[in-house]
Protein backbone atom coordinates (compact mmCIF):
# COMPACT_ATOMS: atom_id res chain seq x y z
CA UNK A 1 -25.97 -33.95 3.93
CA UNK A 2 -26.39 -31.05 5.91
CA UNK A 3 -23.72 -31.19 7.39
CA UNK A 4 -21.58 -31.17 4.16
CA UNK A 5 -23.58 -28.12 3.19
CA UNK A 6 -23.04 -25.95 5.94
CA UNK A 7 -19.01 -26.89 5.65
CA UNK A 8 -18.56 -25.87 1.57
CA UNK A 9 -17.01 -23.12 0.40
CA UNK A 10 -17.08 -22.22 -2.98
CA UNK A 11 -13.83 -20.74 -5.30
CA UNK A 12 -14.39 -17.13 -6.88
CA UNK A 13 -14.32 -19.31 -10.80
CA UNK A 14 -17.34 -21.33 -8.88
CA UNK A 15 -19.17 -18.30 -7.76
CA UNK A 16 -18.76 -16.52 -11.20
CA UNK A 17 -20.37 -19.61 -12.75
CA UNK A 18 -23.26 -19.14 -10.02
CA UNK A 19 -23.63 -15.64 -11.32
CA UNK A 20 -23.58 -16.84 -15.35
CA UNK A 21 -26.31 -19.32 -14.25
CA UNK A 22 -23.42 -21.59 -15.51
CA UNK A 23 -23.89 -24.61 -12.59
CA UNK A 24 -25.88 -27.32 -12.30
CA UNK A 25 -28.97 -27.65 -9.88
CA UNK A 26 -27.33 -29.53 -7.23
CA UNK A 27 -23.98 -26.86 -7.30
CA UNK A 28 -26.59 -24.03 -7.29
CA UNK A 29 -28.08 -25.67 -3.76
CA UNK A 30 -24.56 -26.19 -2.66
CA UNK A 31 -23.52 -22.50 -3.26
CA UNK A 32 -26.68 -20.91 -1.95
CA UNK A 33 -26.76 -23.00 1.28
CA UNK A 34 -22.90 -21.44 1.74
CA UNK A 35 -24.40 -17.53 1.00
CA UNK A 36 -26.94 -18.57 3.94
CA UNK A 37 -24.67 -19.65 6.59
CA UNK A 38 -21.03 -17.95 5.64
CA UNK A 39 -20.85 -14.67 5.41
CA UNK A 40 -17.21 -14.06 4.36
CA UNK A 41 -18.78 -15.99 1.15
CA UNK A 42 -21.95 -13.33 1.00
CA UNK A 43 -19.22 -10.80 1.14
CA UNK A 44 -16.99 -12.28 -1.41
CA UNK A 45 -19.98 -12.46 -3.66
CA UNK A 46 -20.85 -9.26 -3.21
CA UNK A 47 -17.17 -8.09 -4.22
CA UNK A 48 -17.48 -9.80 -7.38
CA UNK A 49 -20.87 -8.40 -8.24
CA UNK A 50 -19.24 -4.57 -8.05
CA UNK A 51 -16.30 -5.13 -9.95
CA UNK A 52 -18.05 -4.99 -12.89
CA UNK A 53 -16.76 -8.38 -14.23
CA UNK A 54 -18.14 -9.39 -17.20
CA UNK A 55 -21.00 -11.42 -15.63
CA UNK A 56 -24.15 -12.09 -17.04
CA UNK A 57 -27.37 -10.56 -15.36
CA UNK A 58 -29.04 -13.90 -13.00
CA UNK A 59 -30.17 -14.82 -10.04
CA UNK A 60 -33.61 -15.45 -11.32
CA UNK A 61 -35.16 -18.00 -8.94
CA UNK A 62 -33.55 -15.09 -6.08
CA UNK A 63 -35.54 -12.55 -7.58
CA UNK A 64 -38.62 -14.02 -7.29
CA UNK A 65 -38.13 -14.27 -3.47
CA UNK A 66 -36.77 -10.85 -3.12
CA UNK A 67 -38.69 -8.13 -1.31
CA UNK A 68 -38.97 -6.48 -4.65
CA UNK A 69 -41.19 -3.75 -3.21
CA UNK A 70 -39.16 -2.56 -0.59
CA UNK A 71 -35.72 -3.17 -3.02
CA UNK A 72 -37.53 -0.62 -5.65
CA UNK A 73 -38.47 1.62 -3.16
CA UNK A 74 -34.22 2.02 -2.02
CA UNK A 75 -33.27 1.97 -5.86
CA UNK A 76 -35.49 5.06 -6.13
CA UNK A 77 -34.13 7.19 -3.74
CA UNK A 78 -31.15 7.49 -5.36
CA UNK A 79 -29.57 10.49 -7.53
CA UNK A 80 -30.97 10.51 -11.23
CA UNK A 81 -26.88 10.11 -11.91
CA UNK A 82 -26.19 7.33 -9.77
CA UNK A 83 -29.29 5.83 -11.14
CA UNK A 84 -27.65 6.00 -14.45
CA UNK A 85 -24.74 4.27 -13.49
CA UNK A 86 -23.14 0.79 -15.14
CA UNK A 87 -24.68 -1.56 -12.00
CA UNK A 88 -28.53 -2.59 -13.29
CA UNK A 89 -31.99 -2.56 -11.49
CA UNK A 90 -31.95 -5.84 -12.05
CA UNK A 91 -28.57 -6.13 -10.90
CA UNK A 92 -28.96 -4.15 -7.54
CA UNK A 93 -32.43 -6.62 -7.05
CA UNK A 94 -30.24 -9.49 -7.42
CA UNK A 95 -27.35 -8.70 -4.82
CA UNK A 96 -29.72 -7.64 -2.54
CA UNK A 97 -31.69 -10.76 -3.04
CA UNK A 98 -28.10 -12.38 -2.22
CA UNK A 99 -27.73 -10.45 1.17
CA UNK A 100 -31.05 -11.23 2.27
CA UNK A 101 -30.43 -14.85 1.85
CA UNK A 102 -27.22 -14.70 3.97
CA UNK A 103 -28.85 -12.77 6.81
CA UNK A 104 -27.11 -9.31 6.10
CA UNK A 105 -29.24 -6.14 6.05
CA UNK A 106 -30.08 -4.69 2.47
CA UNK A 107 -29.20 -0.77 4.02
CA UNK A 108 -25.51 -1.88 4.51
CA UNK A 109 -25.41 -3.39 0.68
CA UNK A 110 -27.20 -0.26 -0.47
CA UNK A 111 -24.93 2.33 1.48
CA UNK A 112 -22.05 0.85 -0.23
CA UNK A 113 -23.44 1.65 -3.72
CA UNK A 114 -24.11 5.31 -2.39
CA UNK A 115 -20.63 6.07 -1.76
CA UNK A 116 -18.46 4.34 -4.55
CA UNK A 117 -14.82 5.21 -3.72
CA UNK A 118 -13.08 5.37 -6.90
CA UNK A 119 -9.29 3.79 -7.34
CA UNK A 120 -6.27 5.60 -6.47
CA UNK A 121 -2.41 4.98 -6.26
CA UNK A 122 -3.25 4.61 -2.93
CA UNK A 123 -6.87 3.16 -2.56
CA UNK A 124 -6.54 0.43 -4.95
CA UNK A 125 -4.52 -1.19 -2.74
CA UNK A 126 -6.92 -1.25 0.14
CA UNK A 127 -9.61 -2.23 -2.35
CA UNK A 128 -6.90 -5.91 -3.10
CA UNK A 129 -6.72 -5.94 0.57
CA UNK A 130 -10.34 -5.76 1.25
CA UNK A 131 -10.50 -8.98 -1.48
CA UNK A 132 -7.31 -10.85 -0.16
CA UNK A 133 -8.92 -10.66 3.68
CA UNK A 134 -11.56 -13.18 2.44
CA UNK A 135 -8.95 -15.46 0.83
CA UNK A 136 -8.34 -19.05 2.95
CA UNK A 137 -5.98 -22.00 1.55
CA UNK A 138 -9.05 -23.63 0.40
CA UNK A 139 -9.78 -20.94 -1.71
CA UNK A 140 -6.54 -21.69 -3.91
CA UNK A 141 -5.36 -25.36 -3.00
CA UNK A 142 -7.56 -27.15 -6.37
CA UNK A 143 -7.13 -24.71 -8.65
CA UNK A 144 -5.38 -25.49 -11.94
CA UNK A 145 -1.34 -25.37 -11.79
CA UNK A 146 -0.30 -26.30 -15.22
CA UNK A 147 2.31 -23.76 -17.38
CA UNK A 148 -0.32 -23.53 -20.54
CA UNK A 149 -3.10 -22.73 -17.78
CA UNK A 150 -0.96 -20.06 -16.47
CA UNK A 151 0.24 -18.73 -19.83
CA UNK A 152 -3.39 -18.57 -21.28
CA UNK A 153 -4.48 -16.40 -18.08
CA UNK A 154 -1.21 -13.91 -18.40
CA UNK A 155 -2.67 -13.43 -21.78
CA UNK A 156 -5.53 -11.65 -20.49
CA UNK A 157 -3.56 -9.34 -18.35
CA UNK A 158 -1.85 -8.66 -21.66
CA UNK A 159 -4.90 -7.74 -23.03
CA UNK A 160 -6.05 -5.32 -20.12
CA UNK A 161 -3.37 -3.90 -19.20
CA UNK A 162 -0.42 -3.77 -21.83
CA UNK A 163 1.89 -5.97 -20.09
CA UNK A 164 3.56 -8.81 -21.39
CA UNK A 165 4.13 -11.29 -18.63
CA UNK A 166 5.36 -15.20 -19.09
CA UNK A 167 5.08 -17.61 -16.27
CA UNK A 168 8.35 -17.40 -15.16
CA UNK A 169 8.23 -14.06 -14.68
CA UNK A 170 5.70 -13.91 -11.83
CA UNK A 171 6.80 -17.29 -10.32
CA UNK A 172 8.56 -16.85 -6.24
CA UNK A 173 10.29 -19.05 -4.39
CA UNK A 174 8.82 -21.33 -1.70
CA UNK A 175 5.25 -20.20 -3.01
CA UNK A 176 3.17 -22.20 -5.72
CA UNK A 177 1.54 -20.43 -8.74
CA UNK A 178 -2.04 -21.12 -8.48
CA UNK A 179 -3.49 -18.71 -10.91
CA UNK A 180 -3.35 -15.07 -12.90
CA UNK A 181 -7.11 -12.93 -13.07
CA UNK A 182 -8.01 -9.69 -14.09
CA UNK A 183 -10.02 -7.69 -11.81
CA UNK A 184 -12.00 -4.30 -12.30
CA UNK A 185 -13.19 -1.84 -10.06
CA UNK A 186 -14.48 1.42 -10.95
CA UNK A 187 -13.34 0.76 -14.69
CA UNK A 188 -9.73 0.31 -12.83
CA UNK A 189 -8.59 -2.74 -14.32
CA UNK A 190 -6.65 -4.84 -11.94
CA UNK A 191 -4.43 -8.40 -12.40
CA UNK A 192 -3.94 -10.36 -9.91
CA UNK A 193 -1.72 -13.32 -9.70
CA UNK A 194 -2.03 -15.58 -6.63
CA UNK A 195 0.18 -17.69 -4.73
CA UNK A 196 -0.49 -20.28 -2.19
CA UNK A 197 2.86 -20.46 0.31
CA UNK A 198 2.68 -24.05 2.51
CA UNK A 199 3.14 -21.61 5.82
CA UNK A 200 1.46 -18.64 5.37
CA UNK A 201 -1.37 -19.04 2.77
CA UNK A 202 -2.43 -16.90 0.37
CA UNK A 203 -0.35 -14.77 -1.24
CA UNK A 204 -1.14 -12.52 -3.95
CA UNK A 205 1.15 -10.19 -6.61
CA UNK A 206 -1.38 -7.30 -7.94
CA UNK A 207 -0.55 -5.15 -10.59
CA UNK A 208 -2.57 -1.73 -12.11
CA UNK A 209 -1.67 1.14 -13.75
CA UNK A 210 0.63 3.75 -12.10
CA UNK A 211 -1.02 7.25 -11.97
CA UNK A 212 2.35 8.77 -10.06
CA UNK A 213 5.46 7.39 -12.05
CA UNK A 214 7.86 5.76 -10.73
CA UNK A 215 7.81 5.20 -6.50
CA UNK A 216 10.54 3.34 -4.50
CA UNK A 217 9.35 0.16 -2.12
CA UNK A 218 7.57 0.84 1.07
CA UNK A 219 5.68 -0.83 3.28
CA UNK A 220 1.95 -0.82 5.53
CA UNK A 221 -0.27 -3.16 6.46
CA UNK A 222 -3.90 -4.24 5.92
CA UNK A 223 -6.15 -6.20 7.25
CA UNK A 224 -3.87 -8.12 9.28
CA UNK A 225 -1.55 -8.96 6.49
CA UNK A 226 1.48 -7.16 5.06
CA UNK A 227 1.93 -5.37 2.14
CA UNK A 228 5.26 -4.13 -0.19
CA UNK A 229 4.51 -2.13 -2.38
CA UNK A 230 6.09 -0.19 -5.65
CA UNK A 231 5.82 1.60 -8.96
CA UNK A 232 7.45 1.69 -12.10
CA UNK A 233 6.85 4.80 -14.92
CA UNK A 234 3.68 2.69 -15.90
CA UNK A 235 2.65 0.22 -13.61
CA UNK A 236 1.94 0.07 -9.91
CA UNK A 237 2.43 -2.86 -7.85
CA UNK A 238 2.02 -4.66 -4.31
CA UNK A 239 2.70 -8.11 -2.77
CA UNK A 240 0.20 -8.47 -0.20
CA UNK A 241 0.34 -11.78 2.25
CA UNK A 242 0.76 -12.95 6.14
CA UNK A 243 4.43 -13.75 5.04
CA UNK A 244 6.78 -11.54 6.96
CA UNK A 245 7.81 -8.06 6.07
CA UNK A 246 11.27 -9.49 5.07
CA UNK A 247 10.53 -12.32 2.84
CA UNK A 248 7.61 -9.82 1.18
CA UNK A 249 10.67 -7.58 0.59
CA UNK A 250 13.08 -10.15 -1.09
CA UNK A 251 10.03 -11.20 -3.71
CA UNK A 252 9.86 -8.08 -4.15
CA UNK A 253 13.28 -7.49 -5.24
CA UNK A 254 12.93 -10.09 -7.29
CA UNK A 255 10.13 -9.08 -9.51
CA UNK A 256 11.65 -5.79 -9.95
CA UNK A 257 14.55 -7.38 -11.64
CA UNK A 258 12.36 -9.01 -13.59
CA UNK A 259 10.00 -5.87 -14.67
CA UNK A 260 10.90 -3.63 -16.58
CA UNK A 261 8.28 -0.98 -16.26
């Protein structure tokens, strides 16, 4: 059994239902024995928790363990307008509750609240990368693949961003469809639509609004993977994967066929 423990990994939909207190008490056990012993899953959780999804406020059996004390004593210190801010007391107590559990200092969790970096043209892509590094197969292999799955969650990037997107659209040769999400960061809203190629795993198309008009495609890399980027007059958009630079660069010829903004 403990064995099995120490070898899950949970999805992002199964850690959001962690966070809305949404799982039963065996999956809660499950999840929090992964928080202890993986960190790339403490760190994916923490990602989550500062995108300001729309998650509801838990983590109540944490709390009660946290070092509440010492936690209050950080949350003090800083400005009376970061204080202010969206994240909650409680909701600082409970990440930090989080990180304990894994093993990862509180400071380092706390020094990343100090010093917010807010989205750019530019940083919003490191911010996907920073997400996408985390990413395995396993991550997106059982997720849903249906059309009226994938049609229902283009709706919401409708609704967040403006854009009217249908399934075939977004879909890439080779690569399987595995799912469309909105993202926020910084009240940045963010879509992502993932991919899962059979050679060179995750693969994700991310899309935000374009604060420099229209940009031609170029190229950089992150985190070990590559990255093609482009904007149009109103959106902004990168392909970010371990394919090669070349096949990144056909997709994204492609999609810019297919968009027309």
């Amino acid at each position: 059994m403990t064995d099995q423990l120490s070898h899950y990994t949970p999805t992002d939909e199964q850690l959001v239902a962690f966070l809305d207190d949404e799982v039963d008490a065996e999956e809660r056990n499950r999840i929090e024995a992964a928080l202890a012993h993986d960190e790339a899953v403490a760190e994916r959780l923490e990602w989550l928790m500062r995108s300001e999804l729309p998650f509801q406020e838990t983590y109540d059996e944490l709390l009660e363990q946290a070092p509440r004390a010492r936690l209050t004593a950080m949350l003090a210190t800083l400005p009376a307008h970061q204080a202010a801010a969206p994240m909650s007391r409680r909701g600082f107590l409970a990440v930090a509750a989080s990180f304990m559990l894994a093993g990862i200092a509180a400071d380092r969790l706390f020094q990343a609240w100090r010093t917010p970096a807010p989205p750019s043209d530019s940083n919003w892509r490191g911010l996907v990368a920073d997400y996408m590094a985390l990413y395995t197969a396993q991550t997106l292999e059982n997720l849903p693949g249906d059309e009226a799955a994938h049609r229902a969650q283009l709706q919401g990037v409708k609704q967040r961003l403006g854009l009217t997107l249908e399934p075939v659209q977004v879909q890439l040769p080779v690569v399987q469809l595995k799912r469309a999400q909105m993202l926020e960061y910084e009240q940045t809203p963010i879509a992502q639509i993932n991919y899962l190629d059979p050679r060179h795993g995750p693969l994700a198309l991310c899309i935000t609004r374009s604060q420099t008009g229209a940009r031609a495609v170029a190229q950089e890399v992150r985190h070990g993977m590559n990255v093609v980027f482009w904007s149009g007059p109103t959106y902004a958009y990168m392909l970010i994967g371990h394919n090669p630079v070349a096949e990144l660069n056909n997709m994204a010829d492609l999609l810019r066929q297919r968009f027309a903004s």
